[in-house]
N, C-alpha and C. Protein backbone atom coordinates (compact mmCIF):
# COMPACT_ATOMS: atom_id res chain seq x y z
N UNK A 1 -53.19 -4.70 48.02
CA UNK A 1 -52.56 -5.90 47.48
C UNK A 1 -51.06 -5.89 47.73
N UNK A 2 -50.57 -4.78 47.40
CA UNK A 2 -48.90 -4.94 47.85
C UNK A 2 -48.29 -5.03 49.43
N UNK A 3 -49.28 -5.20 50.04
CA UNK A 3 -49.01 -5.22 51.44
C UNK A 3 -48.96 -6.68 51.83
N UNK A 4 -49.48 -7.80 50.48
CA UNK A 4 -49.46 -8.83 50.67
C UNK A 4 -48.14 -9.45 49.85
N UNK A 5 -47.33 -8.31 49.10
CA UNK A 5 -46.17 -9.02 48.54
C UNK A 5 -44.83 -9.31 48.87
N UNK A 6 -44.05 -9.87 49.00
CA UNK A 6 -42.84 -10.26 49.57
C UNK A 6 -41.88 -9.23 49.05
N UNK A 7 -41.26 -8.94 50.40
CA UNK A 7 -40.27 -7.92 50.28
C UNK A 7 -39.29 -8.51 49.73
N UNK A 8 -38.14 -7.70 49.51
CA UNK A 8 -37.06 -7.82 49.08
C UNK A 8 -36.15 -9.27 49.47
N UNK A 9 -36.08 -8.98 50.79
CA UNK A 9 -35.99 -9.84 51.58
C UNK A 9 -36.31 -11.36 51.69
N UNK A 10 -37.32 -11.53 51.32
CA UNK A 10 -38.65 -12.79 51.48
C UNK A 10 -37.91 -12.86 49.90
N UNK A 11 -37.99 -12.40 49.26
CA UNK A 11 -38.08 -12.67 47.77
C UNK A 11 -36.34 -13.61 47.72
N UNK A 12 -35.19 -12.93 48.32
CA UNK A 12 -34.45 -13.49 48.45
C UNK A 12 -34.23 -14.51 48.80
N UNK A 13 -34.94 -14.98 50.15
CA UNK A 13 -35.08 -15.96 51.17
C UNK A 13 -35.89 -17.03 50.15
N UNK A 14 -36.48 -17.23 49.28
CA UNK A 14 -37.21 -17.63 48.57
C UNK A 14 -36.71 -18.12 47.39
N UNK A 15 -35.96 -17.65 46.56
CA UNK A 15 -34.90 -17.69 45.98
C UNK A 15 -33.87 -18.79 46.09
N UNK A 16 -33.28 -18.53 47.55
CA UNK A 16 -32.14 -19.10 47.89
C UNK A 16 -33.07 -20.51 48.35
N UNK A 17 -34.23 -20.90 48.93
CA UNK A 17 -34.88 -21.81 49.29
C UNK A 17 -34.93 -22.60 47.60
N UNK A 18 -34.99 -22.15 46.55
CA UNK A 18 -35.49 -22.60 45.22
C UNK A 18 -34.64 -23.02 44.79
N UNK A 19 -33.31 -21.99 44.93
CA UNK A 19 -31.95 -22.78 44.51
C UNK A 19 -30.87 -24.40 45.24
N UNK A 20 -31.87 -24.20 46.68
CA UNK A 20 -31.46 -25.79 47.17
C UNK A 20 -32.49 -26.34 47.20
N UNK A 21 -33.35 -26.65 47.08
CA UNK A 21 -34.06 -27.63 46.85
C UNK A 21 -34.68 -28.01 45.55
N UNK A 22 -34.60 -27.41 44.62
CA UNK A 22 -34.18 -28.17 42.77
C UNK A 22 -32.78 -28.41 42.70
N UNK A 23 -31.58 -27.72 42.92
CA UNK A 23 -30.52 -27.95 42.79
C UNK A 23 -30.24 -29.98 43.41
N UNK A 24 -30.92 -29.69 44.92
CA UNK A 24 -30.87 -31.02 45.84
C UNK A 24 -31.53 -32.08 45.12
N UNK A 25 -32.98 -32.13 44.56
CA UNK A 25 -33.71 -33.13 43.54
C UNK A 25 -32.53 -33.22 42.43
N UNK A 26 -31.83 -32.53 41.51
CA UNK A 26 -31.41 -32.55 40.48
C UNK A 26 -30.05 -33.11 40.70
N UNK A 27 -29.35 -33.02 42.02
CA UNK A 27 -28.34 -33.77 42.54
C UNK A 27 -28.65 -35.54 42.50
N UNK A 28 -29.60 -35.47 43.79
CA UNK A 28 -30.01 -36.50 43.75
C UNK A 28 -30.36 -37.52 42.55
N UNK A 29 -31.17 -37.14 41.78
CA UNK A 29 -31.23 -37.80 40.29
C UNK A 29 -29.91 -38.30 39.56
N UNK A 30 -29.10 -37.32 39.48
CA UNK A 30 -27.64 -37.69 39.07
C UNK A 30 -26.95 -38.63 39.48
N UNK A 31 -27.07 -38.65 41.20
CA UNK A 31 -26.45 -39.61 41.42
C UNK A 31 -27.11 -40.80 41.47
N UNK A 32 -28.37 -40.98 41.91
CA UNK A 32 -29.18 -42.04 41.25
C UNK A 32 -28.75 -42.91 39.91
N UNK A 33 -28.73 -41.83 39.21
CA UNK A 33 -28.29 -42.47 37.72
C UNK A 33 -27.32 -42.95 37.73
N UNK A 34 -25.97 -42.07 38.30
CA UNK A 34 -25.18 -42.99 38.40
C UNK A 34 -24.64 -44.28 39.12
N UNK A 35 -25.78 -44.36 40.42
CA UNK A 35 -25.86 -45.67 40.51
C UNK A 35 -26.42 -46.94 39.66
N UNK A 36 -27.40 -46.24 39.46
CA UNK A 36 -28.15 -47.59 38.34
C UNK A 36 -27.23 -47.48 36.70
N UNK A 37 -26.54 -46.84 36.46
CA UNK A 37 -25.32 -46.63 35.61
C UNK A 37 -24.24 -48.25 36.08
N UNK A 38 -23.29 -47.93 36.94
CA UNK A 38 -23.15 -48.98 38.29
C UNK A 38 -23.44 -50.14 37.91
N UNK A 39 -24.00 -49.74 39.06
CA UNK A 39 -24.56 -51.34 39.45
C UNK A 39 -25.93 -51.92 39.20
N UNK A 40 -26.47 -50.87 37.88
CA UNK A 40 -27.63 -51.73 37.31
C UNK A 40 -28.53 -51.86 38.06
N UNK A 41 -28.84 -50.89 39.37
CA UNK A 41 -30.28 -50.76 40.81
C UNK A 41 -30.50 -49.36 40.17
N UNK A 42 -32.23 -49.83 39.71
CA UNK A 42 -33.20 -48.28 39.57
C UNK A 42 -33.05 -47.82 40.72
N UNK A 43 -33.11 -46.74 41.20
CA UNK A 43 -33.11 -45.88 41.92
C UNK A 43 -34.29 -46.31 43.24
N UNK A 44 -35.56 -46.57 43.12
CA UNK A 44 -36.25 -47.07 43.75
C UNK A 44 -35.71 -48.76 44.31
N UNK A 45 -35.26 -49.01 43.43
CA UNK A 45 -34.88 -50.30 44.22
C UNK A 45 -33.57 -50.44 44.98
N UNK A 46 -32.63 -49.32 44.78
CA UNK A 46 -31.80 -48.60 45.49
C UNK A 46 -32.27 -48.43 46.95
N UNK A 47 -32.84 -47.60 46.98
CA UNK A 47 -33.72 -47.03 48.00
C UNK A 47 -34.27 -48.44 49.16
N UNK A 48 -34.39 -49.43 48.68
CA UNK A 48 -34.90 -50.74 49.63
C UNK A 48 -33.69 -51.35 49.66
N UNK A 49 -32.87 -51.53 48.92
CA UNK A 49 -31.88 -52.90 49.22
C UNK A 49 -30.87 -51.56 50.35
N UNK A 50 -30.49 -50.29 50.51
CA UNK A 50 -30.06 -49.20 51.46
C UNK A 50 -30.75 -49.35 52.55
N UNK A 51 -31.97 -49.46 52.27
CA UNK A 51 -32.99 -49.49 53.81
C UNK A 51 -32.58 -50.53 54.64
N UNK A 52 -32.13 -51.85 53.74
CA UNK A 52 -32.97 -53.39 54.50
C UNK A 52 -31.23 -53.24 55.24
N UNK A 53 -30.31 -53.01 54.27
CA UNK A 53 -28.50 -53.45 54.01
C UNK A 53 -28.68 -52.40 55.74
N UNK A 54 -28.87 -51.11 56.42
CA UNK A 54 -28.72 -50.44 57.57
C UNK A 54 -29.84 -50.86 58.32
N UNK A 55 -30.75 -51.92 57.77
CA UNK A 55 -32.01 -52.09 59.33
C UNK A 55 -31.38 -53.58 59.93
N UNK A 56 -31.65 -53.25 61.31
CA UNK A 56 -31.64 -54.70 62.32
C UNK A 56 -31.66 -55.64 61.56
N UNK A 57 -30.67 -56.80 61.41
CA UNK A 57 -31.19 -57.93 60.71
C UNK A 57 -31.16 -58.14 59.29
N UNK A 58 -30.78 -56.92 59.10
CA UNK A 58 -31.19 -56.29 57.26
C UNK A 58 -32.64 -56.88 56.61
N UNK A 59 -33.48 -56.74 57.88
CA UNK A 59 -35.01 -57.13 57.34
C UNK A 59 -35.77 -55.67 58.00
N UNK A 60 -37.28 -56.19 57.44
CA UNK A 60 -38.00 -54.89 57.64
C UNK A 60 -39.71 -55.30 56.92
N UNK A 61 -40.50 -54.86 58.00
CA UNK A 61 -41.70 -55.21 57.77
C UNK A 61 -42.06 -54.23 56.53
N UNK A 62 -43.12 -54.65 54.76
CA UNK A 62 -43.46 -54.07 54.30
C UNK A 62 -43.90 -52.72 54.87
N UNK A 63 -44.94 -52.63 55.47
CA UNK A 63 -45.79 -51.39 55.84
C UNK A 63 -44.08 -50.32 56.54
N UNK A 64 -43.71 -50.80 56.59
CA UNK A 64 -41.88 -50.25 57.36
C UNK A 64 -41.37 -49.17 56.16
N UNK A 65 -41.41 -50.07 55.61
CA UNK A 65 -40.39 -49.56 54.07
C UNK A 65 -41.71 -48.78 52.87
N UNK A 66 -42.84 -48.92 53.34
CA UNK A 66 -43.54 -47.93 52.41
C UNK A 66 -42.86 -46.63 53.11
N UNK A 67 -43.71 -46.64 54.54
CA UNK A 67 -43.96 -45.27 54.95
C UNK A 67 -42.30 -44.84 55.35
N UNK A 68 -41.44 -45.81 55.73
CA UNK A 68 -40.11 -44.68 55.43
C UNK A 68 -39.60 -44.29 53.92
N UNK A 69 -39.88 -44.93 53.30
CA UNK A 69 -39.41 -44.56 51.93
C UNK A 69 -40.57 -43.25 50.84
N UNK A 70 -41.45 -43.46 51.68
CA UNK A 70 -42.87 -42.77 51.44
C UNK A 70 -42.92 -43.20 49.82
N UNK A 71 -43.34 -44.47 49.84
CA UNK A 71 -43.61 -44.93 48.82
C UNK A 71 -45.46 -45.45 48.94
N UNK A 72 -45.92 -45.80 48.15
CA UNK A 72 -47.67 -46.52 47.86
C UNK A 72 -47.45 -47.65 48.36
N UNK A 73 -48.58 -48.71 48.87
CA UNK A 73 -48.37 -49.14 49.41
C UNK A 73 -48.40 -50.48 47.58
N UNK A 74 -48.89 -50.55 46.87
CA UNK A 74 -48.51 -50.33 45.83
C UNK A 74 -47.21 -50.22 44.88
N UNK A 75 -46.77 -49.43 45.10
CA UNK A 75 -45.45 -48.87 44.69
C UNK A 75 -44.45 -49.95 45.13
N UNK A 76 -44.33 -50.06 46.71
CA UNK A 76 -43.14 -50.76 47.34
C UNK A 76 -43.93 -52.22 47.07
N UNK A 77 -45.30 -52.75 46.90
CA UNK A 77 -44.96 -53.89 46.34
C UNK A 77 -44.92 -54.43 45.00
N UNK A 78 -44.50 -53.28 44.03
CA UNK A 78 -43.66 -53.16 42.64
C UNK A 78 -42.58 -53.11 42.96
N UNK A 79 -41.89 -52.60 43.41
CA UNK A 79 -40.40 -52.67 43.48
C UNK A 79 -39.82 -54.08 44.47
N UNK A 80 -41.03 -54.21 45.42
CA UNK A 80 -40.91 -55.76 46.17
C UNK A 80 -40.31 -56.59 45.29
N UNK A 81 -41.64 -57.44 44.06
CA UNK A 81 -41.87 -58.19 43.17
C UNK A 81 -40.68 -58.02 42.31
N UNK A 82 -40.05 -57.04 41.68
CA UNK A 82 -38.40 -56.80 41.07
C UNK A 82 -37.35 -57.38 41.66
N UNK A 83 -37.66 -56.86 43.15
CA UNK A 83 -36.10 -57.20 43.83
C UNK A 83 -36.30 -58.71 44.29
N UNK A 84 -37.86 -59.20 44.12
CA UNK A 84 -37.63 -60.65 44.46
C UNK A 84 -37.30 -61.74 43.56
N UNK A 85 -38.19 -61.24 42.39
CA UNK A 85 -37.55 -61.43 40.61
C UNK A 85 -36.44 -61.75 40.67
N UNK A 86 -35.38 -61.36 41.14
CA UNK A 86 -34.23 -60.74 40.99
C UNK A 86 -33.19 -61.27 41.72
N UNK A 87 -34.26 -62.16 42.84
CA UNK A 87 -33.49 -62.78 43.85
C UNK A 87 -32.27 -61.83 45.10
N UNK A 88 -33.09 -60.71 45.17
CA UNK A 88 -32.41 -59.42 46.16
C UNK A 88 -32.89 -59.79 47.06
N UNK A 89 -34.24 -59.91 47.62
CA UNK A 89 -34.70 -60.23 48.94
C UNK A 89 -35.60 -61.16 48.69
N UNK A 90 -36.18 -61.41 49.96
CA UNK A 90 -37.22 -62.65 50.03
C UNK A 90 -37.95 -61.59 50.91
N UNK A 91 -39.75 -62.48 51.09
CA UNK A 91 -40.57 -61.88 51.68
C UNK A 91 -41.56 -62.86 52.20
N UNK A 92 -41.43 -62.76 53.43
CA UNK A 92 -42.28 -64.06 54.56
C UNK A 92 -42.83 -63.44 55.28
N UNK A 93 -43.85 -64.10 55.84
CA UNK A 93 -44.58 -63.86 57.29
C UNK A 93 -43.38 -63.78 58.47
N UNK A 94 -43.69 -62.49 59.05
CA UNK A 94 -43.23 -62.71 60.51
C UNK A 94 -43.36 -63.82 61.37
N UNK A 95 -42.73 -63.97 62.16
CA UNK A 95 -43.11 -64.94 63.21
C UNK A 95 -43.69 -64.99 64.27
N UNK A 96 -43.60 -63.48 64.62
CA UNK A 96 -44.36 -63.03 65.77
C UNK A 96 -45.70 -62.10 65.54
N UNK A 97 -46.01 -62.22 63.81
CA UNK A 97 -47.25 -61.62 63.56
C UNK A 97 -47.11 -62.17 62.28
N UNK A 98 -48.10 -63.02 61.74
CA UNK A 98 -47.98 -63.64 60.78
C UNK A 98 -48.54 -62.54 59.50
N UNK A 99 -49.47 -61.63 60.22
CA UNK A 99 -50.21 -60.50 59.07
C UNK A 99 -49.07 -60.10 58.53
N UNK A 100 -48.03 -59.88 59.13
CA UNK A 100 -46.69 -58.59 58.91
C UNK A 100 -46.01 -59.11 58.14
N UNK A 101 -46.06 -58.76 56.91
CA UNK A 101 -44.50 -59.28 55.52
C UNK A 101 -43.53 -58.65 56.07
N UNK A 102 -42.79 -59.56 55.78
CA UNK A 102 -41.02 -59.25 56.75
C UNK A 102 -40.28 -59.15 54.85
N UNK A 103 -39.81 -58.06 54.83
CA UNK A 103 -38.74 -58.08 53.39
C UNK A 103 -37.22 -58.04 54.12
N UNK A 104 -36.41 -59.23 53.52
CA UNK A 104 -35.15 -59.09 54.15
C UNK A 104 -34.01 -59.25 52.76
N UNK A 105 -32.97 -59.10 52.93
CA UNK A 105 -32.11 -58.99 51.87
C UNK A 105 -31.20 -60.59 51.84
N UNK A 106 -31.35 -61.20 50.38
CA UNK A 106 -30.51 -62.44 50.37
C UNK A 106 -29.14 -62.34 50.13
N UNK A 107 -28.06 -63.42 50.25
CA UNK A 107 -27.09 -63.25 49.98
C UNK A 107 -26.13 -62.24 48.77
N UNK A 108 -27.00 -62.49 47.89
CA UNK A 108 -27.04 -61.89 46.89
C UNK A 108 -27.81 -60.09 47.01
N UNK A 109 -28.61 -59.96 47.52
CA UNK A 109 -28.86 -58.71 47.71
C UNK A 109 -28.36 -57.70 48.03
N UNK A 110 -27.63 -58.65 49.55
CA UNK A 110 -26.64 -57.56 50.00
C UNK A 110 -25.32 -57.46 49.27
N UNK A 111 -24.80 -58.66 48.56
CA UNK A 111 -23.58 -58.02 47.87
C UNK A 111 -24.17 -57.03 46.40
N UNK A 112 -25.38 -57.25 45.96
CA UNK A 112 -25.96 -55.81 45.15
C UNK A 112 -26.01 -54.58 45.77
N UNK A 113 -26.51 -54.56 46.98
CA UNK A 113 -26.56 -53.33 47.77
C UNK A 113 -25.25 -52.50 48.59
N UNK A 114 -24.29 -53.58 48.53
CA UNK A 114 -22.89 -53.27 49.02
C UNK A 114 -22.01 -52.28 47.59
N UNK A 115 -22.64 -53.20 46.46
CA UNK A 115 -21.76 -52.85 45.35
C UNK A 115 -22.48 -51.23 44.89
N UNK A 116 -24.06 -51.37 45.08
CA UNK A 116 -24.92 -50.04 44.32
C UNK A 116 -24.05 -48.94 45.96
N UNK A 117 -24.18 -48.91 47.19
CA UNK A 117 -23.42 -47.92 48.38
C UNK A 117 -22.22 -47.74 47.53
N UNK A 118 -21.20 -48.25 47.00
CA UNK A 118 -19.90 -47.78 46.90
C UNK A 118 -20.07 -47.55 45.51
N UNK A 119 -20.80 -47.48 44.74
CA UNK A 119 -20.86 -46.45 43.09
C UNK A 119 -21.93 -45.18 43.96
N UNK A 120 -22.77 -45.14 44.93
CA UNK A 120 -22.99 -44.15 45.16
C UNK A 120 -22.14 -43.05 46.10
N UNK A 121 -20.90 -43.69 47.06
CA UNK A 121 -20.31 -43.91 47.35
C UNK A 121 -19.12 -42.62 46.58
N UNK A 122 -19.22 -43.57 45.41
CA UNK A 122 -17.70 -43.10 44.22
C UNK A 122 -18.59 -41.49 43.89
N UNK A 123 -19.65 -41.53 43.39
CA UNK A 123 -20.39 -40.46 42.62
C UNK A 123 -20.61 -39.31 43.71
N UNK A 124 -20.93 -39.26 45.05
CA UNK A 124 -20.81 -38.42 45.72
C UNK A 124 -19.85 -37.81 45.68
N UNK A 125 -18.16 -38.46 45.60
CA UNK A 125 -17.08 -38.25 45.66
C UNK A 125 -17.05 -37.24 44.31
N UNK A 126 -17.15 -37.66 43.75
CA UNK A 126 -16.71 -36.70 41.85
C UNK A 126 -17.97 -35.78 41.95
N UNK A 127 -18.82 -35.67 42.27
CA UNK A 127 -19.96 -34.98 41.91
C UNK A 127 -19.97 -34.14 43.39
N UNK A 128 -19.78 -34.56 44.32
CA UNK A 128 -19.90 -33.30 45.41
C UNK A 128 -18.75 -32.95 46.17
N UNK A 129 -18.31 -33.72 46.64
CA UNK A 129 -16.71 -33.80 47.47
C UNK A 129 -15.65 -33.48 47.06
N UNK A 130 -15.48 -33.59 45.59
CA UNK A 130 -14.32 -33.04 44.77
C UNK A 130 -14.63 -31.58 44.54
N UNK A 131 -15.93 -30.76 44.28
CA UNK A 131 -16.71 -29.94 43.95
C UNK A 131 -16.36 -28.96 45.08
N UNK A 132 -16.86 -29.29 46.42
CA UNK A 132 -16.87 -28.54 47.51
C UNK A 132 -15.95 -28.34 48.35
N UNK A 133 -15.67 -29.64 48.92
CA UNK A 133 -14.53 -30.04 49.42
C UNK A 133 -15.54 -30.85 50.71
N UNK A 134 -14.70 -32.04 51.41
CA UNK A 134 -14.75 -32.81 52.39
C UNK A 134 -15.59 -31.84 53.87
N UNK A 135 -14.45 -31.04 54.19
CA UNK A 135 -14.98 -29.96 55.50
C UNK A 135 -16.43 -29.23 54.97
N UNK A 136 -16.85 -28.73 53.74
CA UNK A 136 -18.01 -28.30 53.11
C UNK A 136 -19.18 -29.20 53.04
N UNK A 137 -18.57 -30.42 52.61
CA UNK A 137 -19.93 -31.48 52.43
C UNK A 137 -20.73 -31.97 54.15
N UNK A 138 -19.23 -32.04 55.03
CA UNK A 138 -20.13 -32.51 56.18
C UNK A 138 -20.74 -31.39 56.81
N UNK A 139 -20.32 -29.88 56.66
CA UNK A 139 -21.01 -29.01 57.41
C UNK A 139 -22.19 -28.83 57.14
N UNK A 140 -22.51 -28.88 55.67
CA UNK A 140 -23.43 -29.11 54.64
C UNK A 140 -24.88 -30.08 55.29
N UNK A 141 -24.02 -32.02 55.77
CA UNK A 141 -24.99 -32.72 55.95
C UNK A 141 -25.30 -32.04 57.44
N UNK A 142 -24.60 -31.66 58.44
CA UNK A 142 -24.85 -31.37 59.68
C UNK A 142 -25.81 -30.31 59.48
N UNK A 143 -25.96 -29.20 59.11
CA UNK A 143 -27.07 -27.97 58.84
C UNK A 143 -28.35 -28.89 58.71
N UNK A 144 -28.22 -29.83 57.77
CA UNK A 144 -29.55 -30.74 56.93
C UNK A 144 -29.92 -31.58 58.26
N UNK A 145 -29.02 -32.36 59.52
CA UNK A 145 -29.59 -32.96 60.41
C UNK A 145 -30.20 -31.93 61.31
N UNK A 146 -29.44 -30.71 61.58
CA UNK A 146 -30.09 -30.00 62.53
C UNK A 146 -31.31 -29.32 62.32
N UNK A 147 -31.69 -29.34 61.12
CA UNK A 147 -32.88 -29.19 60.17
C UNK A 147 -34.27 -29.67 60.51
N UNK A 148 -33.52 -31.00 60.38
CA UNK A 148 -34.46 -32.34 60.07
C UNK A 148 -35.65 -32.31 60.85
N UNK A 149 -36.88 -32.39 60.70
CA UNK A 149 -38.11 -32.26 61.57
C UNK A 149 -38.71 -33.34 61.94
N UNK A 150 -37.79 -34.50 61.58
CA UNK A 150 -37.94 -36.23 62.38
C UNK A 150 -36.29 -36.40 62.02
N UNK A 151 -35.55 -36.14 63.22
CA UNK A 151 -33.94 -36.78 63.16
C UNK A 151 -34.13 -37.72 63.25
N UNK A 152 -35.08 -38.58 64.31
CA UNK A 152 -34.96 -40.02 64.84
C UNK A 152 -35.15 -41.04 63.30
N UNK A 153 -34.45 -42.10 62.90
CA UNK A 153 -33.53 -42.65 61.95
C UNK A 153 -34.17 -44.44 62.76
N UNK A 154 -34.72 -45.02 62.14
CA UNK A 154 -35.94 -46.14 62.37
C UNK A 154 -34.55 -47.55 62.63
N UNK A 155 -33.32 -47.21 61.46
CA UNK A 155 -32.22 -47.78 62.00
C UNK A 155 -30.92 -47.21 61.83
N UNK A 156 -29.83 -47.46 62.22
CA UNK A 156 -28.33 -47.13 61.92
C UNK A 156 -27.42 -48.22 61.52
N UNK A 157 -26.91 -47.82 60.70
CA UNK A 157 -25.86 -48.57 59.93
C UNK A 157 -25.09 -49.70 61.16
């Protein structure tokens, strides 16, 4: 049996794996909060009006925004029905495939989604950047892209 237990080593490596990735969820949450603190966007609905505000067009086919957000298919049309509530986006048939719900962001959406980026924006700043420092945080995100086991990014800002 002990030939199956993690050395010293592994145990460390394991460790240090535990301490960034709860530390990273428990970040994340924070600043979440303090967006919907803000600018009054749950966190999930954060997450879509960010998606639509950096995709082509600032639109995006449902089935788009489940599986990048890895949300239910379900789920994203709960948070749909909110942000349309809400008058954040609208949601139509494509034009070039009428099956395909197109979610795009209204006038109003994007100045919600402009305002929820710069309280997340501010909170990165006090919560990590003041913390680490500027040269720390980007070496930080660069490690996390060279990481990444899908870099390719569906759109860019």
């Amino acid at each position: 049996m002990a030939e199956n237990c993690p050395g010293a080593a592994d145990l460390e490596l394991l460790e240090q794996w535990n301490t960034l990735q709860a530390g990273f969820r428990r970040l994340t949450d924070q600043l979440l909060s303090d967006v919907d603190a803000k600018a009054g966007i749950a966190p999930s609905e954060f997450q879509v009006l960010w998606f639509l505000l950096t995709s082509p067009d600032q639109a995006a086919p449902m089935n788009q925004l489940a599986a990048t957000l890895n949300f239910t298919t379900a789920g994203t049309t709960k948070v749909a029905d909110r942000l349309t509530e809400a008058e954040l986006i609208l949601r139509q048939p494509s034009a070039a495939d009428r099956r395909v719900v197109l979610a795009s962001l209204t006038d109003k959406g994007r100045r919600v989604a402009m305002d929820a980026a710069l309280a997340l924006a501010g909170a990165l700043r006090e919560r990590v950047v003041d913390r680490v420092g500027a040269d720390a945080f980007s070496k930080t995100a660069g490690c996390m892209r060279a990481l990444d086991p899908n870099p390719e990014r569906l759109c860019r800002p």
